[in-house]
PDB file of N, CA and C in Angstrom:
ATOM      1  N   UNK A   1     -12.533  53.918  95.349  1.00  0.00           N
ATOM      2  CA  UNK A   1     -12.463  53.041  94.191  1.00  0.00           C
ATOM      3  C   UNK A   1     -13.803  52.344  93.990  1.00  0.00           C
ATOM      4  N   UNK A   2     -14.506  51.440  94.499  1.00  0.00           N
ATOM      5  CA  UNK A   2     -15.510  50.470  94.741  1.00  0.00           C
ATOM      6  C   UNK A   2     -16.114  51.251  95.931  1.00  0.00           C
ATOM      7  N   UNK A   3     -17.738  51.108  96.000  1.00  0.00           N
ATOM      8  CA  UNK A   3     -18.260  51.551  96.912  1.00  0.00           C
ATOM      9  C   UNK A   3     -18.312  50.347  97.914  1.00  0.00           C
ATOM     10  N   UNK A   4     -19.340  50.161  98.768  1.00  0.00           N
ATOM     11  CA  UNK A   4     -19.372  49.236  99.615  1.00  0.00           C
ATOM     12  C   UNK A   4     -19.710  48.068  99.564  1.00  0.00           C
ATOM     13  N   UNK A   5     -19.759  46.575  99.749  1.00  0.00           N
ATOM     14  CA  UNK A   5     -20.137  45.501  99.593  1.00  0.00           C
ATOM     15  C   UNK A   5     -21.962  46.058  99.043  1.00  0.00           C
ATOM     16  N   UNK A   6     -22.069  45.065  98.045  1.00  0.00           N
ATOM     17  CA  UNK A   6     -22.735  45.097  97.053  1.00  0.00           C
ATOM     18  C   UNK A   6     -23.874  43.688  97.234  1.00  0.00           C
ATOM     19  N   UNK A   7     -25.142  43.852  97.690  1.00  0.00           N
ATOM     20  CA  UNK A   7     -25.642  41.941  97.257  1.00  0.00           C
ATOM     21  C   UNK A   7     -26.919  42.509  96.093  1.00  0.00           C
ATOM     22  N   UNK A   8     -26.697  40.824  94.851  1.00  0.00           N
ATOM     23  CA  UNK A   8     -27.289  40.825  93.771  1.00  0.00           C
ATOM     24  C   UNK A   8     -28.400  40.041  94.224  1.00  0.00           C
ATOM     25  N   UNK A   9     -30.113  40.635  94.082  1.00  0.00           N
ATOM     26  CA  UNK A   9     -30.976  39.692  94.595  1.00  0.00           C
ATOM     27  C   UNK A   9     -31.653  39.382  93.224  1.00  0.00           C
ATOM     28  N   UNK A  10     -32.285  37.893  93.288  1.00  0.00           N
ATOM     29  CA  UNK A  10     -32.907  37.615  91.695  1.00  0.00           C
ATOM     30  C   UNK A  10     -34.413  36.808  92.956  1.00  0.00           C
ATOM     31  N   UNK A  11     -35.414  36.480  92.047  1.00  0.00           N
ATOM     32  CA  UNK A  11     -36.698  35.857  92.638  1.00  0.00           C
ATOM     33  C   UNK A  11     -36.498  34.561  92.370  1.00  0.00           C
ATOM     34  N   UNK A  12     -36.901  33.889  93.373  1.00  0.00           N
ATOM     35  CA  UNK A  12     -36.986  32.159  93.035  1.00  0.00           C
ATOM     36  C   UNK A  12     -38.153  32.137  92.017  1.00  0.00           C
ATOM     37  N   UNK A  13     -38.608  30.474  91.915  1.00  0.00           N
ATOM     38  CA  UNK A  13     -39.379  30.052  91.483  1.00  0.00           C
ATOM     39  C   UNK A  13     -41.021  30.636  92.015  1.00  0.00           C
ATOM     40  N   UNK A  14     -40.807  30.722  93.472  1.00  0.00           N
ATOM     41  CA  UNK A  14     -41.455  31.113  94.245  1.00  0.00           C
ATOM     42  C   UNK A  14     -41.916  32.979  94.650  1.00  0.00           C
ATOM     43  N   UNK A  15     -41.355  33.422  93.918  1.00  0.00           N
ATOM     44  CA  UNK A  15     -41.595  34.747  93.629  1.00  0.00           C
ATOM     45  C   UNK A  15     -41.130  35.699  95.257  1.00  0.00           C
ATOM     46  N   UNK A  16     -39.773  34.689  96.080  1.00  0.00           N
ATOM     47  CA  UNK A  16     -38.979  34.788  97.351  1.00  0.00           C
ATOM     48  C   UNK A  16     -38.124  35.385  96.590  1.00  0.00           C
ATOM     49  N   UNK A  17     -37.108  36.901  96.829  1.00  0.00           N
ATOM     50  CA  UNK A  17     -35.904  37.627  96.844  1.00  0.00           C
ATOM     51  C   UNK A  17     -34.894  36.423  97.776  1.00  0.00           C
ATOM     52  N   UNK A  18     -33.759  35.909  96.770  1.00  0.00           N
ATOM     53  CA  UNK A  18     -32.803  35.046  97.388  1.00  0.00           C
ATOM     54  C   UNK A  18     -31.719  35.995  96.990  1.00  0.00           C
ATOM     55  N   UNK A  19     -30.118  35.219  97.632  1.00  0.00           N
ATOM     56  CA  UNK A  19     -29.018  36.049  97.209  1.00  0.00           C
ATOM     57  C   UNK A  19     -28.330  35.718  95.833  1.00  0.00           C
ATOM     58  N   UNK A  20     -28.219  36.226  94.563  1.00  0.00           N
ATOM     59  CA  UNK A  20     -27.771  35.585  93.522  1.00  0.00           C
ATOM     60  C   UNK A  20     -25.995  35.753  93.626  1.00  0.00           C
ATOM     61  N   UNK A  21     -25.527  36.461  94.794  1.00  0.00           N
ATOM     62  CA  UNK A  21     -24.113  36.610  94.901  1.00  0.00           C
ATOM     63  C   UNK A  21     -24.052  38.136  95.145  1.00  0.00           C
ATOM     64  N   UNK A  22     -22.731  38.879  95.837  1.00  0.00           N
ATOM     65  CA  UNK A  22     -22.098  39.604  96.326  1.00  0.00           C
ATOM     66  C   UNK A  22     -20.861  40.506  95.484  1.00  0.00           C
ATOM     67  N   UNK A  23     -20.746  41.641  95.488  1.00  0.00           N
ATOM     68  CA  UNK A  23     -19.809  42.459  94.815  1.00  0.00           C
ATOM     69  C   UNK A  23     -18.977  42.450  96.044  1.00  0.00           C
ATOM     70  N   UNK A  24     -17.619  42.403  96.278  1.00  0.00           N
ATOM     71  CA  UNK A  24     -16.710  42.672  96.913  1.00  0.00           C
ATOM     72  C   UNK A  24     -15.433  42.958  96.333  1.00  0.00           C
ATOM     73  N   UNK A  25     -15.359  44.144  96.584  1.00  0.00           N
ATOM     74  CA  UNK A  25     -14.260  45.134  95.828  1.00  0.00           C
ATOM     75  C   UNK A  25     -14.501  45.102  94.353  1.00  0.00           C
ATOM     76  N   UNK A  26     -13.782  44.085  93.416  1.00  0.00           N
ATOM     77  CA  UNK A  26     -13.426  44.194  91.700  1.00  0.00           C
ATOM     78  C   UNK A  26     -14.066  42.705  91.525  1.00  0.00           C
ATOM     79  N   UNK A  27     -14.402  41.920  92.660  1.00  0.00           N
ATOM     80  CA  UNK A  27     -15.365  40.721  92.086  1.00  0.00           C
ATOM     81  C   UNK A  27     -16.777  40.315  92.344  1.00  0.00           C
ATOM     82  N   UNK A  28     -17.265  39.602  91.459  1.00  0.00           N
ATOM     83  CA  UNK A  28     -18.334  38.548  92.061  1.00  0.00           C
ATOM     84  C   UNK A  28     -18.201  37.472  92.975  1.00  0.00           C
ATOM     85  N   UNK A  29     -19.042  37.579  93.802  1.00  0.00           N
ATOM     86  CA  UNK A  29     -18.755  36.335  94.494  1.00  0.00           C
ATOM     87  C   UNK A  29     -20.012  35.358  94.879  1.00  0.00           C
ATOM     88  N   UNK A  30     -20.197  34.429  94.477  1.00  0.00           N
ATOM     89  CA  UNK A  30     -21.567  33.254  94.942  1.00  0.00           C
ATOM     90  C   UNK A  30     -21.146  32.256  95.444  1.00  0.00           C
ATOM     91  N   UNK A  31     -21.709  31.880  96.360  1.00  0.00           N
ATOM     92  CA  UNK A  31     -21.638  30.523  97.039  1.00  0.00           C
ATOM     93  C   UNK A  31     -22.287  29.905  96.742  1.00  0.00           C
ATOM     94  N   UNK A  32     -21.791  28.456  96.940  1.00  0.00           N
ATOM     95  CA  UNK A  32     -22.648  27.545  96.520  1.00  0.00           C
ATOM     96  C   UNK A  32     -22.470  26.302  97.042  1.00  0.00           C
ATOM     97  N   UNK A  33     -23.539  25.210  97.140  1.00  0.00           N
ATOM     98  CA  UNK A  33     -23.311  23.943  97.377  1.00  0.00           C
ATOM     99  C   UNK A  33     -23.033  22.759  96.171  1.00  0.00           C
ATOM    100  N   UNK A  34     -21.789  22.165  95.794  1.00  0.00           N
ATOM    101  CA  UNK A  34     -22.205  21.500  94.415  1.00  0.00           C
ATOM    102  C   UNK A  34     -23.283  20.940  94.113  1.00  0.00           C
ATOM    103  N   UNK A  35     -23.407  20.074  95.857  1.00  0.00           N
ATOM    104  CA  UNK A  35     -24.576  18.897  95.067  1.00  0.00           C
ATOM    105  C   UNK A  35     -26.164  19.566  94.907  1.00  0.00           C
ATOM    106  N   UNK A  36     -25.730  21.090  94.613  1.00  0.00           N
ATOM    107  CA  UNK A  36     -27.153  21.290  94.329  1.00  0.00           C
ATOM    108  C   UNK A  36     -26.867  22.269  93.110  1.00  0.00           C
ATOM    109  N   UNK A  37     -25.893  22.910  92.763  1.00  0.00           N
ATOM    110  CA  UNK A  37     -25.480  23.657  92.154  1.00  0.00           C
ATOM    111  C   UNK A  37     -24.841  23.580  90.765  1.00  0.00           C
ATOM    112  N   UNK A  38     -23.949  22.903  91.046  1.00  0.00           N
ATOM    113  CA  UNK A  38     -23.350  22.494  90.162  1.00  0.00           C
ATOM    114  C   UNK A  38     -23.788  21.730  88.663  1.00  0.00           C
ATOM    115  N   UNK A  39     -23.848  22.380  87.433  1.00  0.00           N
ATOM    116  CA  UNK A  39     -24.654  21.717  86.290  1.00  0.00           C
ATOM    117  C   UNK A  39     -23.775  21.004  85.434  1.00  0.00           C
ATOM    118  N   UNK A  40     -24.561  19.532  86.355  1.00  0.00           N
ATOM    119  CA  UNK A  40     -23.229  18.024  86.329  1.00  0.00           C
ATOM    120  C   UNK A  40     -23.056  17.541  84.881  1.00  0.00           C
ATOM    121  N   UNK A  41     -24.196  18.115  84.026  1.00  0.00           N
ATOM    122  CA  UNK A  41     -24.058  17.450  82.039  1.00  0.00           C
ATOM    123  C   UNK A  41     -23.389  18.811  81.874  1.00  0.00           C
ATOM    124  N   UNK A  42     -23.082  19.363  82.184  1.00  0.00           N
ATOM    125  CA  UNK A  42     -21.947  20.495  81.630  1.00  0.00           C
ATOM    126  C   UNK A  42     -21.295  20.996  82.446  1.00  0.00           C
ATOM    127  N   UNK A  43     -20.680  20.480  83.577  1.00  0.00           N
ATOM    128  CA  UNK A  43     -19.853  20.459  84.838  1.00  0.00           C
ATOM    129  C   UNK A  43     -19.106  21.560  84.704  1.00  0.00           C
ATOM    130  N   UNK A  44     -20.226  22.714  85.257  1.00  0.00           N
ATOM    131  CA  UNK A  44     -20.202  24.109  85.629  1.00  0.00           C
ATOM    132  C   UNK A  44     -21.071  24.425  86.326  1.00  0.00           C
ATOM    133  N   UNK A  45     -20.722  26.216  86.378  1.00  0.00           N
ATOM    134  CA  UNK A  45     -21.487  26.709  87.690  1.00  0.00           C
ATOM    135  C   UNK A  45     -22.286  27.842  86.579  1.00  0.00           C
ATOM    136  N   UNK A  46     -23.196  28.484  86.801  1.00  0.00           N
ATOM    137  CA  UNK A  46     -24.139  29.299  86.412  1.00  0.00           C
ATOM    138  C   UNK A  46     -24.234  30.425  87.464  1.00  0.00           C
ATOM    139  N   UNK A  47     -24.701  31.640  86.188  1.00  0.00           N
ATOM    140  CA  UNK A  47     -25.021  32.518  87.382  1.00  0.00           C
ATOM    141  C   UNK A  47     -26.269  33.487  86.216  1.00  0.00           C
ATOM    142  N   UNK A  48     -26.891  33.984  87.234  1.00  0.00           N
ATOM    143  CA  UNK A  48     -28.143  34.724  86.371  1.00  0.00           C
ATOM    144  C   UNK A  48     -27.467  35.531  85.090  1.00  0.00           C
ATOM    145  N   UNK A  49     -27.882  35.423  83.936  1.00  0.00           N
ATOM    146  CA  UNK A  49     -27.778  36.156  83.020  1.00  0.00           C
ATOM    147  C   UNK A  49     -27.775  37.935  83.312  1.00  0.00           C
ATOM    148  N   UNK A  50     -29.114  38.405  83.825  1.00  0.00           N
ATOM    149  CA  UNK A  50     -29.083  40.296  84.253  1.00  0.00           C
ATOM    150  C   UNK A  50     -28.232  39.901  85.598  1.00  0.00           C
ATOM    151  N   UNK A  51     -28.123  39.010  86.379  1.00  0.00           N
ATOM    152  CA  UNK A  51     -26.873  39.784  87.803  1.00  0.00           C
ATOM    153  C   UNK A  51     -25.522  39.602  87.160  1.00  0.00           C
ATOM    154  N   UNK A  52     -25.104  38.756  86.278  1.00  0.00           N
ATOM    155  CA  UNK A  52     -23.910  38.964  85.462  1.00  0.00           C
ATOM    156  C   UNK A  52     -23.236  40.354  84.986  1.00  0.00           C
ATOM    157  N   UNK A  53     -24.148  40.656  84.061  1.00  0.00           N
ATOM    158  CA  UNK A  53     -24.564  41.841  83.272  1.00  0.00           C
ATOM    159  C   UNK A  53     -24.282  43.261  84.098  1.00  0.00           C
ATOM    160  N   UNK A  54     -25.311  43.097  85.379  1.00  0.00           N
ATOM    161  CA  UNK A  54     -25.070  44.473  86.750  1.00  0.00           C
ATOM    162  C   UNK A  54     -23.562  44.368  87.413  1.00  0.00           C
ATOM    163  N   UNK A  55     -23.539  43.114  87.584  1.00  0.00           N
ATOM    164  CA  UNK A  55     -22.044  43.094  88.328  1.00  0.00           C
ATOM    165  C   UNK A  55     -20.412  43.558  87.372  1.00  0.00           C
ATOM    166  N   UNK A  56     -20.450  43.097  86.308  1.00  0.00           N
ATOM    167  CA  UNK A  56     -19.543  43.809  85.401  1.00  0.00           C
ATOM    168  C   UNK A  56     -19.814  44.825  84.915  1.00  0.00           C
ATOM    169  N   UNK A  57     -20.805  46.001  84.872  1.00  0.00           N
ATOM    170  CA  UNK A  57     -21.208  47.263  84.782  1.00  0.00           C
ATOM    171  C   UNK A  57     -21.311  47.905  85.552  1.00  0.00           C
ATOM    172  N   UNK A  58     -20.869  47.309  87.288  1.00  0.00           N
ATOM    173  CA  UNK A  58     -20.724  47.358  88.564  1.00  0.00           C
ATOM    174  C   UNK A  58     -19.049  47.817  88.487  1.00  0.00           C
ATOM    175  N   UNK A  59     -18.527  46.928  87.725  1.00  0.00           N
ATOM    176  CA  UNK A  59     -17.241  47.463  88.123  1.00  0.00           C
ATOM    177  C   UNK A  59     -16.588  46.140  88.334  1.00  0.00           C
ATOM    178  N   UNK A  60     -16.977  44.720  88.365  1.00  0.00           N
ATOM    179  CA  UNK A  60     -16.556  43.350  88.780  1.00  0.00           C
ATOM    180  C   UNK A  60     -15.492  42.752  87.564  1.00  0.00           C
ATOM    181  N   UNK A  61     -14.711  42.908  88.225  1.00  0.00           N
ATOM    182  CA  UNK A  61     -13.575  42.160  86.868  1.00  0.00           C
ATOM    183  C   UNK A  61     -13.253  40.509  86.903  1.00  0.00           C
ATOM    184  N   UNK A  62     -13.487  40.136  88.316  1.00  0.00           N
ATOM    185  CA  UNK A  62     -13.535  38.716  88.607  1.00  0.00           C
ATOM    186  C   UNK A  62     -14.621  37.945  88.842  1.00  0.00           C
ATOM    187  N   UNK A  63     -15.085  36.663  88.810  1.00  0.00           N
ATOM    188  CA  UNK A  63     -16.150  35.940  89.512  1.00  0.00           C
ATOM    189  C   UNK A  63     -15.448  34.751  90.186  1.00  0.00           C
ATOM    190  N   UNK A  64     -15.917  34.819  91.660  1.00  0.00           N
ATOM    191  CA  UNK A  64     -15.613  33.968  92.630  1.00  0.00           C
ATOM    192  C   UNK A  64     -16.579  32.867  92.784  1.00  0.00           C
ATOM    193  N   UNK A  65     -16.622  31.701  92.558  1.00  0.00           N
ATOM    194  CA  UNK A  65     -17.708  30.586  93.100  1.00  0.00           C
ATOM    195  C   UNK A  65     -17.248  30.010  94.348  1.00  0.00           C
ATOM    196  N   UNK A  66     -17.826  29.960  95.843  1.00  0.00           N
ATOM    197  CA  UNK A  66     -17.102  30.007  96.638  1.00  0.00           C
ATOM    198  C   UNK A  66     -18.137  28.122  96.803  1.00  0.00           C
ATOM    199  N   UNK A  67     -17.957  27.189  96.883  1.00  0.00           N
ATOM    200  CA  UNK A  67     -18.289  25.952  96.800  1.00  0.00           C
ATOM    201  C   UNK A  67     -18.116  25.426  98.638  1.00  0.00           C
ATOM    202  N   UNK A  68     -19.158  26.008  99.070  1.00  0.00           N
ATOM    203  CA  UNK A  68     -18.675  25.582 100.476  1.00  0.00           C
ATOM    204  C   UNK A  68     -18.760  24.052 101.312  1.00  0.00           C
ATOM    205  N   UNK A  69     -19.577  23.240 100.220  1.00  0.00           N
ATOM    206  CA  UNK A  69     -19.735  22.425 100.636  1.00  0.00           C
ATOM    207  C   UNK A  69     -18.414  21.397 100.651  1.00  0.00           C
ATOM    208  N   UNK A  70     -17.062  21.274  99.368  1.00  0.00           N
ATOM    209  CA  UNK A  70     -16.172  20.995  99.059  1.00  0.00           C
ATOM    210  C   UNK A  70     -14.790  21.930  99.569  1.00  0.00           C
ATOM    211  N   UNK A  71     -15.839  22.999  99.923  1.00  0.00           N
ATOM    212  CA  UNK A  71     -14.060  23.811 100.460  1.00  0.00           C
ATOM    213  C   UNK A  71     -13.189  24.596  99.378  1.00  0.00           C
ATOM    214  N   UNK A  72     -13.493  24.184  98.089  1.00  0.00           N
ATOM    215  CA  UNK A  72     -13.273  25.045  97.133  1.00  0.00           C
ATOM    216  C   UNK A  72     -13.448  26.182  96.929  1.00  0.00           C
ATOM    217  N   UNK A  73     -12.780  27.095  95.855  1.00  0.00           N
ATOM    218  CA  UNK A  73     -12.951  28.492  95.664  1.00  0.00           C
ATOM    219  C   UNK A  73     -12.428  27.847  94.217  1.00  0.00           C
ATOM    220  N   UNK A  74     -13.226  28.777  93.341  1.00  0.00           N
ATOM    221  CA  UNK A  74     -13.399  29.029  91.845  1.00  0.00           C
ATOM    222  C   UNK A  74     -13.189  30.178  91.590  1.00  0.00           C
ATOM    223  N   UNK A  75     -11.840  30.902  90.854  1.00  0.00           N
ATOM    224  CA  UNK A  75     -12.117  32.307  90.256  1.00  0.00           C
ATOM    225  C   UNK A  75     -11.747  32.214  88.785  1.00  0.00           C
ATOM    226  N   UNK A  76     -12.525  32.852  88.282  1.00  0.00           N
ATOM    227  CA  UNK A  76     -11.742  33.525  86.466  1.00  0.00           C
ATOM    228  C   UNK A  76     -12.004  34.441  86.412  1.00  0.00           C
ATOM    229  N   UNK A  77     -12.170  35.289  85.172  1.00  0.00           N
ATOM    230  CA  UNK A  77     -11.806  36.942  84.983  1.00  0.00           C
ATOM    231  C   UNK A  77     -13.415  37.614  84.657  1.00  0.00           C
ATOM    232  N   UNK A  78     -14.209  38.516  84.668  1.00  0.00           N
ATOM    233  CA  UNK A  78     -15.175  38.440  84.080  1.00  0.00           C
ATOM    234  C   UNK A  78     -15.278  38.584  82.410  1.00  0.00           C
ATOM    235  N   UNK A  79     -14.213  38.560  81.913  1.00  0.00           N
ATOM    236  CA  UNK A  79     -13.873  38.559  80.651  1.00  0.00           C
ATOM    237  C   UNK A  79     -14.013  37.494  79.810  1.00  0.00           C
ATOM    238  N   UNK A  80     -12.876  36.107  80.395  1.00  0.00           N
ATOM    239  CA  UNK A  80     -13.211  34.786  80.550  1.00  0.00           C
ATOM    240  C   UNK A  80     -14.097  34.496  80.419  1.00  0.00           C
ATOM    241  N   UNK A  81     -15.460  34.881  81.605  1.00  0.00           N
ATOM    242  CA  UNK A  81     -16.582  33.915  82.088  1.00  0.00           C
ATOM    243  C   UNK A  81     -17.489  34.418  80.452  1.00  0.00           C
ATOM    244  N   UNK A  82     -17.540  35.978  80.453  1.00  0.00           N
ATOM    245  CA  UNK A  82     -18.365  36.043  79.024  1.00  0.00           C
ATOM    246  C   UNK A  82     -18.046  35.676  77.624  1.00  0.00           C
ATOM    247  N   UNK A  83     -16.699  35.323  77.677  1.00  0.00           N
ATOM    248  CA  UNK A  83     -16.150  35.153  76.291  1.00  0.00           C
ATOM    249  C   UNK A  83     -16.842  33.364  76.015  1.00  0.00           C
ATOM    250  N   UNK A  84     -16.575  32.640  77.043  1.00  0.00           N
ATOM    251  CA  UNK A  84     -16.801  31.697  77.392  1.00  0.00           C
ATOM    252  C   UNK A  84     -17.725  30.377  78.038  1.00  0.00           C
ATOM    253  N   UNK A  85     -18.720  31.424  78.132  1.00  0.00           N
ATOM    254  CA  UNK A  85     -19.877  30.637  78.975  1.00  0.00           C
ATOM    255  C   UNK A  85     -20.988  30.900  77.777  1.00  0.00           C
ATOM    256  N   UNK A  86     -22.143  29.752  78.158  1.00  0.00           N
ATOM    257  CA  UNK A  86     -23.144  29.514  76.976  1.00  0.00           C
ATOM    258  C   UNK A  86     -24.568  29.419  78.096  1.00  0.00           C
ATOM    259  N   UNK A  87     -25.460  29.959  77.376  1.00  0.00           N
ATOM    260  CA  UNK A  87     -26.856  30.551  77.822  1.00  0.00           C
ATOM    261  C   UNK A  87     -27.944  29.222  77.854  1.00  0.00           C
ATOM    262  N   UNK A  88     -28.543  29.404  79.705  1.00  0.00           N
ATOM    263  CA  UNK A  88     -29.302  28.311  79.636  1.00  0.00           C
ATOM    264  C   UNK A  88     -30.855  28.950  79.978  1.00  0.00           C
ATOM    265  N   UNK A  89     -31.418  28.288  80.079  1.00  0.00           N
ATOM    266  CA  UNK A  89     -32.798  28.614  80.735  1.00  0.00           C
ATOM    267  C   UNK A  89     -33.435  27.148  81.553  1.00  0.00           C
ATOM    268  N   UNK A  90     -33.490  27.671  82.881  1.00  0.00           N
ATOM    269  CA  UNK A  90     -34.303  25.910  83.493  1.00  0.00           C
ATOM    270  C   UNK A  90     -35.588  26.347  84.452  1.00  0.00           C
ATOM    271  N   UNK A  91     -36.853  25.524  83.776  1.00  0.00           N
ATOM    272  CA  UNK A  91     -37.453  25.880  84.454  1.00  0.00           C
ATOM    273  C   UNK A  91     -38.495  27.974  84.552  1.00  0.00           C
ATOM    274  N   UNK A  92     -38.494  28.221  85.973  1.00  0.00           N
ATOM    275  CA  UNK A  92     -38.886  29.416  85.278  1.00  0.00           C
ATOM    276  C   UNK A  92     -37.784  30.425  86.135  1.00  0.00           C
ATOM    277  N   UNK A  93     -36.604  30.428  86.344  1.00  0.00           N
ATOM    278  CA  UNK A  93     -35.268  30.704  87.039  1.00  0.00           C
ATOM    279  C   UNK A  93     -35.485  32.370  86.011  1.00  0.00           C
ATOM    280  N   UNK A  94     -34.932  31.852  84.430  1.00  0.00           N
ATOM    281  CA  UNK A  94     -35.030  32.735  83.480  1.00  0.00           C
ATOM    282  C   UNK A  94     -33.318  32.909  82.968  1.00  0.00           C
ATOM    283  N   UNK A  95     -32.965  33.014  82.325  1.00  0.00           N
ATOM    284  CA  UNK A  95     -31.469  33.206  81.929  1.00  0.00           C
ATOM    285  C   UNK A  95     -30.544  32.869  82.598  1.00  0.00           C
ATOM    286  N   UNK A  96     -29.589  32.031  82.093  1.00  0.00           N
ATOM    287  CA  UNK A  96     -28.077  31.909  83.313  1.00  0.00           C
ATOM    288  C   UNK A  96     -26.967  31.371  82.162  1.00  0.00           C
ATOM    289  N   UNK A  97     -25.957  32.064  82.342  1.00  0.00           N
ATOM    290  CA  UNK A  97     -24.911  31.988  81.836  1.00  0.00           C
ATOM    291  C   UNK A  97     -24.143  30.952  82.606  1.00  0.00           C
ATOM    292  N   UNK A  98     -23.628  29.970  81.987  1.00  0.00           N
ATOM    293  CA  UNK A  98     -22.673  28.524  82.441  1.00  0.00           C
ATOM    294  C   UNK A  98     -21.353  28.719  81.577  1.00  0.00           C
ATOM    295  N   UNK A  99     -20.692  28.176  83.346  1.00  0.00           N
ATOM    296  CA  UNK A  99     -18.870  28.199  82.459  1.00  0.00           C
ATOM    297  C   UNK A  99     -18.409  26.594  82.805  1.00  0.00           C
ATOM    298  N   UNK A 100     -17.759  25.996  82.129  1.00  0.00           N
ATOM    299  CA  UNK A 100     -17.345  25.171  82.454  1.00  0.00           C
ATOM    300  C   UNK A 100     -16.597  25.173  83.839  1.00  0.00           C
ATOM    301  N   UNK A 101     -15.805  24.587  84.343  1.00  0.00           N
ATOM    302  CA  UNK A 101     -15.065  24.303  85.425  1.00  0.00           C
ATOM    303  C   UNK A 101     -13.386  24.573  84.972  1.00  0.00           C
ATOM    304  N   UNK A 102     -13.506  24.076  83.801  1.00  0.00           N
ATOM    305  CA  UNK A 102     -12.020  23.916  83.205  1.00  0.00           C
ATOM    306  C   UNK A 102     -11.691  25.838  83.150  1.00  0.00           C
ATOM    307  N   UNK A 103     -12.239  26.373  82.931  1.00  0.00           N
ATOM    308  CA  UNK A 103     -12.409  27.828  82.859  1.00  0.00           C
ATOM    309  C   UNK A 103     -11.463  28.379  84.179  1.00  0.00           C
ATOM    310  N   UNK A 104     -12.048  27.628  85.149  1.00  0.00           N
ATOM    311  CA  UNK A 104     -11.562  28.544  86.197  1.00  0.00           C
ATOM    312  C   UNK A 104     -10.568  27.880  87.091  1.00  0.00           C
ATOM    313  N   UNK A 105      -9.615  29.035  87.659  1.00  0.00           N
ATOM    314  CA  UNK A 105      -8.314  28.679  88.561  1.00  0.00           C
ATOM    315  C   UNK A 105      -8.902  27.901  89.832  1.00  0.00           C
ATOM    316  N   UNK A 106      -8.978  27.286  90.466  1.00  0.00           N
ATOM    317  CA  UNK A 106      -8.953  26.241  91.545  1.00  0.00           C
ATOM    318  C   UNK A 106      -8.348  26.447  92.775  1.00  0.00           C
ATOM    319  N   UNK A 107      -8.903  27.119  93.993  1.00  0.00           N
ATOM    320  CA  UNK A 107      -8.209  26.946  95.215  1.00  0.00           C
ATOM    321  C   UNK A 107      -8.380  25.865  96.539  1.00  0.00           C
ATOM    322  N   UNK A 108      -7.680  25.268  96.561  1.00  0.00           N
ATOM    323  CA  UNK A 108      -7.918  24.028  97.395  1.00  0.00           C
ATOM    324  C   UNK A 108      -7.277  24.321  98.953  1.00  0.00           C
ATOM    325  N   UNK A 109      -8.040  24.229  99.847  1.00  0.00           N
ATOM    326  CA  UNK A 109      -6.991  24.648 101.109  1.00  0.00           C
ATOM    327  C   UNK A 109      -6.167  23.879 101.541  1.00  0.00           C
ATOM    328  N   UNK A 110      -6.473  22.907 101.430  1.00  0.00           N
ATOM    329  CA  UNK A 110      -5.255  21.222 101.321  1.00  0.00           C
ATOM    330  C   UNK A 110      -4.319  21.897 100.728  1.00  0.00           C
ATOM    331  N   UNK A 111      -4.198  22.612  99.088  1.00  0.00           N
ATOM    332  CA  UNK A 111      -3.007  22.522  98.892  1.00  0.00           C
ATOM    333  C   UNK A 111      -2.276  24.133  99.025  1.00  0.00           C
ATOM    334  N   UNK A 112      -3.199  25.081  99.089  1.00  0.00           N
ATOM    335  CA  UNK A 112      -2.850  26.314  99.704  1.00  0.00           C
ATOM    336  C   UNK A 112      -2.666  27.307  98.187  1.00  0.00           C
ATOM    337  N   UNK A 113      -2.845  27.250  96.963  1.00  0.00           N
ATOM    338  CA  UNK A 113      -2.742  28.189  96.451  1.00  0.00           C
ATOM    339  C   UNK A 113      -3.565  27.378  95.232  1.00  0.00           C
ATOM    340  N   UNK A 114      -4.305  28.620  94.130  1.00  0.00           N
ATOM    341  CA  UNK A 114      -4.456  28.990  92.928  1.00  0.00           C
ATOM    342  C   UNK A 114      -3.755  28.029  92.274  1.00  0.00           C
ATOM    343  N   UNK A 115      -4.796  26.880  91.408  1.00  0.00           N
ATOM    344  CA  UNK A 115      -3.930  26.001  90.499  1.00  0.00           C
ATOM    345  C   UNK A 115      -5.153  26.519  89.419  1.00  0.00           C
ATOM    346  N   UNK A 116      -4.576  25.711  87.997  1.00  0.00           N
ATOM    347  CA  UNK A 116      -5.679  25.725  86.935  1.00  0.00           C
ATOM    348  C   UNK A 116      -5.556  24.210  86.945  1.00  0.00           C
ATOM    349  N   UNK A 117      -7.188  24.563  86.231  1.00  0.00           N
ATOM    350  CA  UNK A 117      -8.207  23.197  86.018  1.00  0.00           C
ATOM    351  C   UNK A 117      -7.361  23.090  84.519  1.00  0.00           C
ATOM    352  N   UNK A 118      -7.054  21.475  84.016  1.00  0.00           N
ATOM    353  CA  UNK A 118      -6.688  20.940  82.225  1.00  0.00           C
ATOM    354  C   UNK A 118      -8.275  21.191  82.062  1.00  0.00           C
ATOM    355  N   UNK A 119      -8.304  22.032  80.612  1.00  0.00           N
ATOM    356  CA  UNK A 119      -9.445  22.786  79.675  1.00  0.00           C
ATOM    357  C   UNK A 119      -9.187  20.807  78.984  1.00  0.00           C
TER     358      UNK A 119
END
C-alpha cells in the first residue's frame, strides 16, 4: 500500500536540512513545540507550502501535529487542512500553509480519545 516511513526535509534560515515532518502510512506527521511553533495571532500550526504539496501527492490523507511539549496530538484530513488553511511567508522560511486549531480533532492523554476543537 504505502512504501516505507517517509521524512520531508526543507532548509532553515541557515541553509541547515531540518525535519519538516514524516509520512507514516496515509499521514503527515510534525512535531512540534508550541511555544515555538505555534502561530499565536492566528492560533495555528503551519507547515511548508512544497512539503504539503509532496506529502498529499505522496499518498497522505491525514496531517498529524504531534505538540510534544503539551502532550497533545492534532489530526484533520489533508482535505480539510487545504480547503482551509491560508498562505504565509516569514522571514526567509518561504511558503507555509496555516490552519487554525479549531480545524483539527484534539487528542489529550488525560482524557484518552479524539475530541473536536468549537470552530
Amino acid at each position: 500500500m504505502f512504501g516505507p516511513m517517509k521524512k520531508y526535509l526543507i532548509r532553515n534560515n541557515r541553509g541547515i536540512a531540518v525535519l519538516a515532518g514524516t509520512r507514516v502510512g496515509d499521514s503527515f506527521v510534525k512535531k512540534v513545540r508550541a511555544s515555538q511553533h505555534l502561530f499565536r495571532s492566528g492560533n495555528a500550526y503551519g507547515i511548508d507550502k512544497q512539503v504539503f504539496n509532496e506529502a498529499v501527492a505522496d499518498g497522505c490523507k491525514y496531517i498529524i501535529i504531534k505538540d510534544e511539549e503539551n502532550k497533545l496530538t492534532y489530526k484533520t484530513t489533508a482535505e480539510i487542512f487545504k480547503a482551509s488553511s491560508w498562505e504565509g511567508e516569514f522571514g526567509s522560511f518561504g511558503p507555509q500553509l496555516f490552519l487554525k486549531l479549531a480545524y483539527f480533532e484534539v487528542y489529550d492523554p488525560k482524557q484518552g480519545e479524539f475530541t473536536w476543537k468549537i470552530r
